[in-house]
Protein backbone atom coordinates (compact mmCIF):
# COMPACT_ATOMS: atom_id res chain seq x y z
CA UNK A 1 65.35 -77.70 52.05
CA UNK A 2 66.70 -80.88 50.45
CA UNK A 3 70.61 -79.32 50.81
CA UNK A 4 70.42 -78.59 54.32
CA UNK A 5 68.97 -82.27 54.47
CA UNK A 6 71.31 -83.81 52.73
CA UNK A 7 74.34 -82.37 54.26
CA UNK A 8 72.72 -81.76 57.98
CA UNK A 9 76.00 -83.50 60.06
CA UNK A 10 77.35 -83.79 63.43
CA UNK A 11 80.59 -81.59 63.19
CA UNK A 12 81.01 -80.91 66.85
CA UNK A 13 81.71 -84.84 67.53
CA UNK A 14 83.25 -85.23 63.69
CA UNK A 15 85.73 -82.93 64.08
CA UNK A 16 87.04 -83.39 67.43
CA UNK A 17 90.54 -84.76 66.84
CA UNK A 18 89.57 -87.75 68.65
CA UNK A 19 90.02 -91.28 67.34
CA UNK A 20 87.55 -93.20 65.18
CA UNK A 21 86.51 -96.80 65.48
CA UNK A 22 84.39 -98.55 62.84
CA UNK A 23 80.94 -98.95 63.29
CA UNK A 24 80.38 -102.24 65.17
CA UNK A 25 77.51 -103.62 62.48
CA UNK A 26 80.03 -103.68 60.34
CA UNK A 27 81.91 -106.97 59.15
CA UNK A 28 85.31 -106.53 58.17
CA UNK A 29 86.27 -108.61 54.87
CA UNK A 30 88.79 -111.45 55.41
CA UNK A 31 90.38 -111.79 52.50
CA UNK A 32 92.14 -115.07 50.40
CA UNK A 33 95.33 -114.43 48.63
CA UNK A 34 94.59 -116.52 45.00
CA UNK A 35 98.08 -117.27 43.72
CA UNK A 36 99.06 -117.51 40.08
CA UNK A 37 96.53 -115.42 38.84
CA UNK A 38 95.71 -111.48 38.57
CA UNK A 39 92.97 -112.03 41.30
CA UNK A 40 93.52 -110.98 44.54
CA UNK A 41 91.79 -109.87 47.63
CA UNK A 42 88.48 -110.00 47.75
CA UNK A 43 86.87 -106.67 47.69
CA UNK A 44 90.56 -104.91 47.67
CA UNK A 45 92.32 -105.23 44.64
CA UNK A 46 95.01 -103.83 46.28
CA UNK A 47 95.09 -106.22 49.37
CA UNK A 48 98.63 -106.13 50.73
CA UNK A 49 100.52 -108.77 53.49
CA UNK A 50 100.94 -108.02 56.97
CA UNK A 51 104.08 -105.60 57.21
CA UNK A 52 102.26 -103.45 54.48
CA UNK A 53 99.07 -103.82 56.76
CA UNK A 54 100.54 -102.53 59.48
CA UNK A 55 102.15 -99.65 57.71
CA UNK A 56 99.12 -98.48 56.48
CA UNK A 57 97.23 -98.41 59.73
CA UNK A 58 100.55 -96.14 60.45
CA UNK A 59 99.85 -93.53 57.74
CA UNK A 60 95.94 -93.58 58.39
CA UNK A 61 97.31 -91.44 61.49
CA UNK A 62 96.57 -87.98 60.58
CA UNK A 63 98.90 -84.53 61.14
CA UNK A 64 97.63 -81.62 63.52
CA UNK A 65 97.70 -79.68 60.48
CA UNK A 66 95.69 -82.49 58.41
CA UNK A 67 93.02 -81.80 61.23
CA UNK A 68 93.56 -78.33 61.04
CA UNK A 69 92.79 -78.71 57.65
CA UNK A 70 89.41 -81.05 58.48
CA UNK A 71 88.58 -78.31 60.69
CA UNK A 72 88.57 -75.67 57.99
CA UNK A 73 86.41 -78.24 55.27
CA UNK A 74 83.98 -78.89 57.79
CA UNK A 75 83.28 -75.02 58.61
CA UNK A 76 82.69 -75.23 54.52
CA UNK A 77 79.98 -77.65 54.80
CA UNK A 78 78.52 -75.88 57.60
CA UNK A 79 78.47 -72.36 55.52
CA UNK A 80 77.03 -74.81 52.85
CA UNK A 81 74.38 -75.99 55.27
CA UNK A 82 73.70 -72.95 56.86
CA UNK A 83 73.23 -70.94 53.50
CA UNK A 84 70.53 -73.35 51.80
CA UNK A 85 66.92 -71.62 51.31
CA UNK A 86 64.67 -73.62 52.89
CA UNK A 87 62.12 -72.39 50.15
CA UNK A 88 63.45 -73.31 47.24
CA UNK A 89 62.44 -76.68 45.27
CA UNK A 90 65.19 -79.26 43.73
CA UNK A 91 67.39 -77.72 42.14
CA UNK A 92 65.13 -75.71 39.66
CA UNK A 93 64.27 -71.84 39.33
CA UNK A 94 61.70 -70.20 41.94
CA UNK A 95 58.50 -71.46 41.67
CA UNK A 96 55.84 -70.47 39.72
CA UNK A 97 53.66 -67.77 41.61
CA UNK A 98 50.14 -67.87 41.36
CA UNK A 99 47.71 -67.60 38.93
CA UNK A 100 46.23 -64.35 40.54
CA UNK A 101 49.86 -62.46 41.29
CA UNK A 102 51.33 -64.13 37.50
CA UNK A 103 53.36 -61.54 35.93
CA UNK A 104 53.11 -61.68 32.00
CA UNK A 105 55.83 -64.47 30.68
CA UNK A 106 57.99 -62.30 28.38
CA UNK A 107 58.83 -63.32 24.92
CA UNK A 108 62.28 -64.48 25.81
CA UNK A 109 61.29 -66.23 28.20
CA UNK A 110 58.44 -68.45 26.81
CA UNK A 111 61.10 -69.10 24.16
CA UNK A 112 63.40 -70.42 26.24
CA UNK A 113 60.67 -72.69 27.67
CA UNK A 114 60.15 -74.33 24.46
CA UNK A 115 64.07 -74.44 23.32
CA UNK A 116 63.93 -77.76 20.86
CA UNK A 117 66.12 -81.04 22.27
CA UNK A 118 68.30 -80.47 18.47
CA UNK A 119 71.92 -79.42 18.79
CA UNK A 120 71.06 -75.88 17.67
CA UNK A 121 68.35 -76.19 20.80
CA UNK A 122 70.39 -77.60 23.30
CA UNK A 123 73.68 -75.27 22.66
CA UNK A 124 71.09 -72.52 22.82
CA UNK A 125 69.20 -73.03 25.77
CA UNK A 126 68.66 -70.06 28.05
CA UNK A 127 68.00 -69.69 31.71
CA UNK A 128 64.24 -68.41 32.33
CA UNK A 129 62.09 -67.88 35.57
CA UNK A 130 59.99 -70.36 36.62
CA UNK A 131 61.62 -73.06 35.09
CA UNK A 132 60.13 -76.21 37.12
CA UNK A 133 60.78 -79.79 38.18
CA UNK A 134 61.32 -82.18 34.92
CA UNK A 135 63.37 -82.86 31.93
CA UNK A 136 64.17 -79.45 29.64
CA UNK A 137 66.78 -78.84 27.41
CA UNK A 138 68.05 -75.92 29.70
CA UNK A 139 69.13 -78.55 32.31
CA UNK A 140 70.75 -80.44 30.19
CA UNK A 141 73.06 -77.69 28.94
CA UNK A 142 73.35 -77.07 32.81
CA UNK A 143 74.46 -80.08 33.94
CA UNK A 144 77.41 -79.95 30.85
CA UNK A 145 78.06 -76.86 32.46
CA UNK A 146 78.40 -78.40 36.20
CA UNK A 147 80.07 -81.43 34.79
CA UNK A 148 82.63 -79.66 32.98
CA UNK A 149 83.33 -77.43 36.28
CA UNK A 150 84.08 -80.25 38.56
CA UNK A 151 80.57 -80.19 40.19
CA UNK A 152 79.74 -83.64 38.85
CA UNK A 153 75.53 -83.93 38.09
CA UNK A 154 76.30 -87.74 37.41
CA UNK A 155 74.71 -89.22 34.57
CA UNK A 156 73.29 -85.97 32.27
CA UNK A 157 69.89 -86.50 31.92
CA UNK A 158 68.91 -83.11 31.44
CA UNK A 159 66.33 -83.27 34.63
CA UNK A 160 66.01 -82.12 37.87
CA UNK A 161 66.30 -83.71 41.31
CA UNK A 162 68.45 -84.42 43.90
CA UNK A 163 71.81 -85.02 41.90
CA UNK A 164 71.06 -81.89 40.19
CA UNK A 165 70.79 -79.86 43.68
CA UNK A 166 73.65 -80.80 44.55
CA UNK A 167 75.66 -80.00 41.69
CA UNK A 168 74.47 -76.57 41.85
CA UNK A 169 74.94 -76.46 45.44
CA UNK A 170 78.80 -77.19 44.99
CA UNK A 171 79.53 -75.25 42.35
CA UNK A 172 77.87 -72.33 44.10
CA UNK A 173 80.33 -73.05 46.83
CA UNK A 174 83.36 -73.30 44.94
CA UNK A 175 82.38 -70.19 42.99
CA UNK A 176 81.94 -67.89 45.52
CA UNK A 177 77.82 -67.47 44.97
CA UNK A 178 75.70 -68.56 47.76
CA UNK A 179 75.35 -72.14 48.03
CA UNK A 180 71.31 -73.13 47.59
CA UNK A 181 71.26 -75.75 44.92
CA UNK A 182 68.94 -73.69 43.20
CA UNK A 183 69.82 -72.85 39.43
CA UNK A 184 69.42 -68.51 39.91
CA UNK A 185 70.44 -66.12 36.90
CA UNK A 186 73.98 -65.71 38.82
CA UNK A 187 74.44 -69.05 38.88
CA UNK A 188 73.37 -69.50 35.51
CA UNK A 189 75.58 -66.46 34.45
CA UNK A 190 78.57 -67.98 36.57
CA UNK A 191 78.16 -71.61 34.72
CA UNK A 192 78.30 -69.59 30.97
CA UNK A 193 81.86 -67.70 32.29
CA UNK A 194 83.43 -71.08 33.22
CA UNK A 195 82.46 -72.53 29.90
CA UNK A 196 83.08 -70.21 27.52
CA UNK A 197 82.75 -70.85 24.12
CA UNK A 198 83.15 -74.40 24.41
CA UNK A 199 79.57 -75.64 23.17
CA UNK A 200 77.60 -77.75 25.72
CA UNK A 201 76.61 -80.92 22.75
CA UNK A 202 78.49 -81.43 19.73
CA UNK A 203 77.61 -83.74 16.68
CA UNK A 204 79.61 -87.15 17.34
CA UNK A 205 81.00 -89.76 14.76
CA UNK A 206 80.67 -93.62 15.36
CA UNK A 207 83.69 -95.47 15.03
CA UNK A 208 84.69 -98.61 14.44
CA UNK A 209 86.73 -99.25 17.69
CA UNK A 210 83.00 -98.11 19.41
CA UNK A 211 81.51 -100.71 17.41
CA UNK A 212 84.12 -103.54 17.89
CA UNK A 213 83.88 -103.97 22.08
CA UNK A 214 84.14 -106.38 23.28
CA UNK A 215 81.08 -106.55 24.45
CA UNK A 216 79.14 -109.69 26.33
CA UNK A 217 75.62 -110.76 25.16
CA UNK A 218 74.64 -110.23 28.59
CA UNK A 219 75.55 -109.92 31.99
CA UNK A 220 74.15 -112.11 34.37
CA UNK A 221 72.67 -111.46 38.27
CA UNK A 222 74.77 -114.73 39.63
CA UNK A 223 78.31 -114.12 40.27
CA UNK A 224 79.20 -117.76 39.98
CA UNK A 225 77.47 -117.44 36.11
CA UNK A 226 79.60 -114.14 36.23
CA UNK A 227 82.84 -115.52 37.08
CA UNK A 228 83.15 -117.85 34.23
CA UNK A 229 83.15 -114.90 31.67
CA UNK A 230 85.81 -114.00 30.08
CA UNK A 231 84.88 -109.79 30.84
CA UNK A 232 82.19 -108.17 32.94
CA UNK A 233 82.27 -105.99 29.62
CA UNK A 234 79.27 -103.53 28.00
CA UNK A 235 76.26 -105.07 26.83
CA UNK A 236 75.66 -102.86 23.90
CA UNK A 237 76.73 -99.62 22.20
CA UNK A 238 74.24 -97.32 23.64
CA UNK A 239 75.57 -98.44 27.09
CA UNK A 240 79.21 -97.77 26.41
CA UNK A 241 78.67 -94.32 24.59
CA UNK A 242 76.21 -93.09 27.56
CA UNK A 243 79.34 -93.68 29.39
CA UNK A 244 81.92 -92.35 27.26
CA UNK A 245 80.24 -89.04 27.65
CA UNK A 246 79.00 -89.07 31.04
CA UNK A 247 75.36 -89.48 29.61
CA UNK A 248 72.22 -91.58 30.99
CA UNK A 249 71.84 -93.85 28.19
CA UNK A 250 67.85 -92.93 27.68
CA UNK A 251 68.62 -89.71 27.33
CA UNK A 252 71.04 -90.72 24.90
CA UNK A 253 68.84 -92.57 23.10
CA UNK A 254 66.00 -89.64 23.28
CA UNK A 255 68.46 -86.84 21.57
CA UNK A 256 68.89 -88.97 19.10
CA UNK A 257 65.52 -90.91 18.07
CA UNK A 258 66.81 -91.97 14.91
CA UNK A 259 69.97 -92.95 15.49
CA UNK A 260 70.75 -97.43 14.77
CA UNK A 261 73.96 -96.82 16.91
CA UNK A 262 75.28 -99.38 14.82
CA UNK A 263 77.12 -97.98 11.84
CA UNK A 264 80.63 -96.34 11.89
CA UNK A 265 80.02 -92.66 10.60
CA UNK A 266 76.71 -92.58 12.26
CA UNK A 267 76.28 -88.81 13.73
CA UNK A 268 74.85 -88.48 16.97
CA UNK A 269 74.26 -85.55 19.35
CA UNK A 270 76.53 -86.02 22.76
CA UNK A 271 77.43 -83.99 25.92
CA UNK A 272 80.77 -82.21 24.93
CA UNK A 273 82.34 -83.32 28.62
CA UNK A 274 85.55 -82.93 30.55
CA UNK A 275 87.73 -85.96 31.61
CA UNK A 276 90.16 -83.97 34.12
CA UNK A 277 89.64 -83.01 37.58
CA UNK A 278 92.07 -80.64 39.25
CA UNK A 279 95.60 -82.07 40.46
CA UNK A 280 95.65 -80.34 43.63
CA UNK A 281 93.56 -83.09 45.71
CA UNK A 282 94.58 -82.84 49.35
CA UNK A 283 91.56 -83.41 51.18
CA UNK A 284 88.48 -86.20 50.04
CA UNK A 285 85.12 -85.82 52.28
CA UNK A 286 82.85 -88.92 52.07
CA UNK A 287 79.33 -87.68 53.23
CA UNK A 288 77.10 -90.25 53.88
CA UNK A 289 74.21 -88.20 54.66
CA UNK A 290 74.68 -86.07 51.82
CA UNK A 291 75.60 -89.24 49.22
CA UNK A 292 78.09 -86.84 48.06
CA UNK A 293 81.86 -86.90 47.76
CA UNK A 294 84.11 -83.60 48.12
CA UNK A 295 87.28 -82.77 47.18
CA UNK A 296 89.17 -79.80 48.82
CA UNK A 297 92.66 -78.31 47.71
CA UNK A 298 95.73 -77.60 49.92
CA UNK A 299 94.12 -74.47 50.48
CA UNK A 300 90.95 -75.87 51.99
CA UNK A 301 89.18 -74.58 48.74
CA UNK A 302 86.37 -77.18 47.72
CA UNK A 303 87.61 -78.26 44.49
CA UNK A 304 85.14 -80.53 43.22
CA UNK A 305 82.06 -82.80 44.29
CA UNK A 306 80.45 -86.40 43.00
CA UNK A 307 76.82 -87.97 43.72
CA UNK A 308 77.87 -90.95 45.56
CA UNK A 309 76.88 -94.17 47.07
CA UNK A 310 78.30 -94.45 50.57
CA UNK A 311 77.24 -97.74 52.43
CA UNK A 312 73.92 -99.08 53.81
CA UNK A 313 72.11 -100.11 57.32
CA UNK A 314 73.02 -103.72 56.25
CA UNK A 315 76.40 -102.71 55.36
CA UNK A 316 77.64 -99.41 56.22
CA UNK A 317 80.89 -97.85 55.59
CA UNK A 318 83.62 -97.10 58.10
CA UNK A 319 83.72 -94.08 60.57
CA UNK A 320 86.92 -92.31 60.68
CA UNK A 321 89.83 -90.73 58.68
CA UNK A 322 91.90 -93.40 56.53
CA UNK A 323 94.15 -92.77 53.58
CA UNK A 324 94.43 -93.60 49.85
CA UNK A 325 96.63 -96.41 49.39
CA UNK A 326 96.90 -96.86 45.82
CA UNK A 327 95.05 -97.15 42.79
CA UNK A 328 93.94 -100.37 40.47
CA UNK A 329 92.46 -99.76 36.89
CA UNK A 330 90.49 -102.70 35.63
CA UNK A 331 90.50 -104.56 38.73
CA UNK A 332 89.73 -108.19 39.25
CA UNK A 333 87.25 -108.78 42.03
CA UNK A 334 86.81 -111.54 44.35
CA UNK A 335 83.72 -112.53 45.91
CA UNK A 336 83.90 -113.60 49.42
CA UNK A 337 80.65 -114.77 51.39
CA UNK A 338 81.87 -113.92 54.86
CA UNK A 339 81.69 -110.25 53.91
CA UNK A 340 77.97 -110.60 52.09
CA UNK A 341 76.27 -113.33 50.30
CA UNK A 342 74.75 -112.61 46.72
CA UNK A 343 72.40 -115.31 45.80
CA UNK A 344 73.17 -119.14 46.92
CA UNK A 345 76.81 -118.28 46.16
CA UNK A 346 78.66 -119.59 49.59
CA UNK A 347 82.40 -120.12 48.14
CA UNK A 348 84.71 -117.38 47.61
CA UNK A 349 84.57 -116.54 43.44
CA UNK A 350 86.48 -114.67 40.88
CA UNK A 351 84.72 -112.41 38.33
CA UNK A 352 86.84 -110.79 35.77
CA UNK A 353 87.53 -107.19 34.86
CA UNK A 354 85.21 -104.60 32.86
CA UNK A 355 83.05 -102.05 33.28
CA UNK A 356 79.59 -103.89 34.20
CA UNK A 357 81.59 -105.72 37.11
CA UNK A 358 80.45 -105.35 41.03
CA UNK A 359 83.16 -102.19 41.40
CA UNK A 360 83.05 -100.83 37.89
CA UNK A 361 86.21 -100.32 36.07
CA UNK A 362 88.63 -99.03 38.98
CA UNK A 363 89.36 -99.25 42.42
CA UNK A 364 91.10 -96.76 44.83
CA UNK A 365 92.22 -97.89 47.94
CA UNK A 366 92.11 -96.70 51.59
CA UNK A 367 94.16 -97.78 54.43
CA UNK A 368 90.75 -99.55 55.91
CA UNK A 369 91.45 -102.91 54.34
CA UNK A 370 89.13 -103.73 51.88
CA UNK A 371 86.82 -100.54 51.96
CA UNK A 372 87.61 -98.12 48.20
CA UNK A 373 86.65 -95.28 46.12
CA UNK A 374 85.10 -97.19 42.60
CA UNK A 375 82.85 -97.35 40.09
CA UNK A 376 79.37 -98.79 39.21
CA UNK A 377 77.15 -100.73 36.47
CA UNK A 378 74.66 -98.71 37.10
CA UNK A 379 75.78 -95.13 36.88
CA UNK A 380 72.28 -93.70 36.82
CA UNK A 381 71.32 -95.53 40.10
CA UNK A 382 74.53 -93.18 42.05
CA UNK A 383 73.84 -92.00 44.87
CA UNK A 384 69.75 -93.00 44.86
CA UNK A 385 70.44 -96.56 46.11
CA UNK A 386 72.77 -98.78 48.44
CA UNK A 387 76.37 -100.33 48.59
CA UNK A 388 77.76 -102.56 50.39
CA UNK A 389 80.50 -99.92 52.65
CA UNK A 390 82.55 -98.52 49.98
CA UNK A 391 82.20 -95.28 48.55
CA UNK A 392 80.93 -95.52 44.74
CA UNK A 393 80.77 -93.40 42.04
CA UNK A 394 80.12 -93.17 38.58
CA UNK A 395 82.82 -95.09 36.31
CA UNK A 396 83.94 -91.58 34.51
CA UNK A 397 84.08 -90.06 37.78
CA UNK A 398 86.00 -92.30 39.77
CA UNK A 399 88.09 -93.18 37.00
CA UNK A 400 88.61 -88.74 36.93
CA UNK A 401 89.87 -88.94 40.23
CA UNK A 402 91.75 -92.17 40.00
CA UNK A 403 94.30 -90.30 37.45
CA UNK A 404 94.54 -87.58 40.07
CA UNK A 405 94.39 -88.91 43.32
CA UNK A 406 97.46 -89.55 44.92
CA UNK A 407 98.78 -92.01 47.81
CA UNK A 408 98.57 -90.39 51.02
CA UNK A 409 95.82 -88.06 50.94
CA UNK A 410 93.67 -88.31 53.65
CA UNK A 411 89.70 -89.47 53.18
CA UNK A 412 87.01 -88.70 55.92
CA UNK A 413 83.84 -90.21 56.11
CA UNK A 414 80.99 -88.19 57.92
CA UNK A 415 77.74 -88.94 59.15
C-alpha cells in the first residue's frame, strides 16, 4: 500500500514535453558574491556570473530523445506503481495468519527468528515467514544487501519501515522480480546472488586517523555561533564511524555494547558496505512524493535509488527538468535571509565546511540556480522530514553519486 503511496504521480501532465515553470511559493535565492575567500553563493557553491547563467538555462533545454528517454523512466515508475500489493505491510514478510489457521513454525524457521545480533548472527541471518515490523538481525543483513546493490536503505538500522520498502521496492525493479517492497524468499534469494560471498558485517579495527578528527565539541543550532567555527566537523567517534559505514549510529552503538570507541585497535562489528555506484548515470528522477531519488542508465534501466528529502510546503523544490552543473566537495555555505531565516539571523553569514554543516559534505549542482543534490547532519532523519527545496541525501550517498555524476545529465523532479 505504502509503495503505490509513495510513488502515486501525475505522469500524463509530467511527461508531456511541455515546459516547466517553478512553483510560484517558491523564493528564488539571490545570491552575494564574497570576494577573497572560498565562500561563495549562498546556497550554490557553485554560483556562476551572468554569461555562465545564461548558458546554463541553455543546456537545462532537453533533447527529443532526452524526453524520449523521460517517457520510458516514467512508464518504469508506473509498472512500479501499478505492481505494489496493496496487502502487504512495510517492507516485511506476509503477515502472520491467525492463531486458528497458524501452521506449525518449523525448526528453521524459529531459528532464524532468534538469529543473535553477534557477527556469527548477523552474517548468518536467514529469511523466514512471518517475519514482522521491528528491528531483527535478518534486516540488517538485508539492508547490507540493498545497500551494496545500489538500492540505498539509508542509514542501516536493521528495521523496518518506509526506507526499507523502498529499498526493496527498487531493487525488485532493477532485478527483474516484481516490485512490492515486500522482502519475499525471491527477493531474499535475489539479494544473496548479488552478494555473494562477500559477508554482510565484518570485525573493524579503530585507528588512529578515526580517533584524531578533527572533531568540534559541539555544533551549535545558530548559524551566526556556527559561522565562527573553524569546521562544521563530527562531534564524536560514534558519529563519524556510523557514517563511514553507512550505519545509524544507535545501531552502531547496540552491535557493539561494549565497545569505548576510543582506543586505536578497538574491534567493532560494522556493515561491510559499498562506496561505488554505477558510472552509467544518464537519467536522475527526483520524486517528491515518493522522497526517493532514481537513477536510470542510457538504456532507461533503473540503476539505482536513495531515500531522499525533496523540499517542503514552506519551501518546495522546483518543477521541471534542469541539469547537473558541476560538483563541489566540502563546500562552504552561505546563509542568506532573503531565501529563509534560521533563528534572529537577518545578515547574510558564512559557515565553514564539514560534514555536520546545513548541506553535508558535498554539493551537486543543477542549472536552477541555487537548488542541488547534497548531503545532511542528520542522515537518519532522510527522507522522514523537510528541506528547504533541494534534494538531500545521506552524506555517503550523495557523496556516491557525486564521484559519478557527470555535467550534463538531465534531473527531473516529479510530483
Amino acid at each position: 500500500m505504502f509503495v503505490r503511496t509513495l510513488l502515486a504521480m501525475s505522469l500524463s501532465c509530467i511527461f508531456a514535453g511541455n515546459a516547466f515553470a517553478a512553483s510560484t511559493a517558491e523564493q528564488p535565492l539571490a545570491p552575494q558574491k564574497i570576494a577573497n575567500i572560498a565562500v561563495q553563493d549562498p546556497i550554490d557553491p557553485l554560483a556562476t556570473d551572468a554569461a555562465s547563467s545564461a548558458q546554463s538555462s541553455n543546456e537545462t533545454q532537453i533533447t527529443q530523445q532526452e524526453q524520449q528517454d523521460l517517457n520510458k523512466a516514467s512508464k518504469t515508475l508506473q509498472d512500479l506503481e501499478r505492481s505494489e500489493n496493496n496487502s502487504d505491510e512495510i517492507g516485511t514478510a506476509p503477515s502472520a495468519p491467525s492463531p486458528k489457521t497458524a501452521a506449525p513454525v518449523s525448526t528453521a524457521s524459529a531459528a532464524a527468528a532468534k538469529a543473535s545480533w553477534t557477527l556469527e548472527g548477523l552474517n548468518n541471518a536467514s529469511w523466514y515467514e512471518n517475519i514482522g515490523k521491528g528491528q531483527f538481525p535478518v534486516y540488517a543483513r538485508a539492508h547490507v544487501m540493498l545497500n551494496n546493490a545500489h538500492a540505498s536503505p539509508g542509514a542501516i538500522d536493521g528495521s523496518s519501515g518506509k526506507n526499507t520498502l523502498k529499498a526493496i521496492a527498487s531493487f525488485q525493479q532493477m532485478n527483474g522480480l516484481k516490485p512490492t517492497g515486500t522482502l519475499t524468499q525471491e527477493t531474499w534469494d535475489m539479494l544473496l546472488a548479488k552478494q555473494g560471498a562477500k559477508p554482510a558485517f565484518i570485525e573493524y579495527s579503530i585507528t588512529d586517523a578515526d580517533l584524531s578528527g578533527p572533531y568540534a565539541a559541539s555544533i551549535p543550532h545558530d548559524y551566526a555561533l556556527q559561522s565562527k567555527m573553524k569546521g562544521l566537523y563530527y562531534t564524536r567517534n560514534t558519529e563519524m564511524l556510523a557514517e563511514k559505514f553507512h550505519m545509524d549510529e544507535d545501531f552502531l552503538k547496540k552491535l557493539n555494547p561494549k565497545a569505548t570507541f576510543k582506543k586505536a585497535g578497538e574491534k567493532i562489528l560494522v556493515a561491510n558496505i559499498r562506496n561505488e555506484v554505477p558510472e552509467d548515470i544518464h537519467l536522475i528522477v527526483a520524486h517528491k512524493g515518493a522522497k526517493q531519488l532514481y537513477l536510470f542508465n542510457s538504456r532507461n534501466q533503473m540503476i539505482g535509488s536513495f531515500p531522499a528529502t525533496i523540499g517542503s510546503s514552506d519551501t518546495p523544490s522546483p518543477a521541471g527538468t534542469y541539469k547537473i552543473t558541476g560538483v563541489a566537495p566540502n563546500p562552504w555555505y552561505s546563509y542568506s535571509p532573503s531565501n529563509f531565516v534560521q533563528g534572529k539571523n537577518t545578515k547574510p553569514l558564512s559557515l565553514p565546511p564539514g560534514p555536520n554543516g546545513p548541506v553535508g559534505n558535498i554539493w551537486i549542482g543543477l542549472s536552477k540556480k541555487s537548488f542541488g543534490i547534497h548531503g545532511t547532519p542528520n542522515p537518519s532523519a532522510i527522507s522522514k522530514t523537510a528541506s528547504h527545496g533541494c534534494i538531500r541525501l545521506t552524506n555517503w550517498d550523495a557523496n556516491d553519486l557525486g564521484k559519478k555524476v557527470k555535467s550534463g545529465v538531465t534531473v527531473k523532479f516529479l510530483e
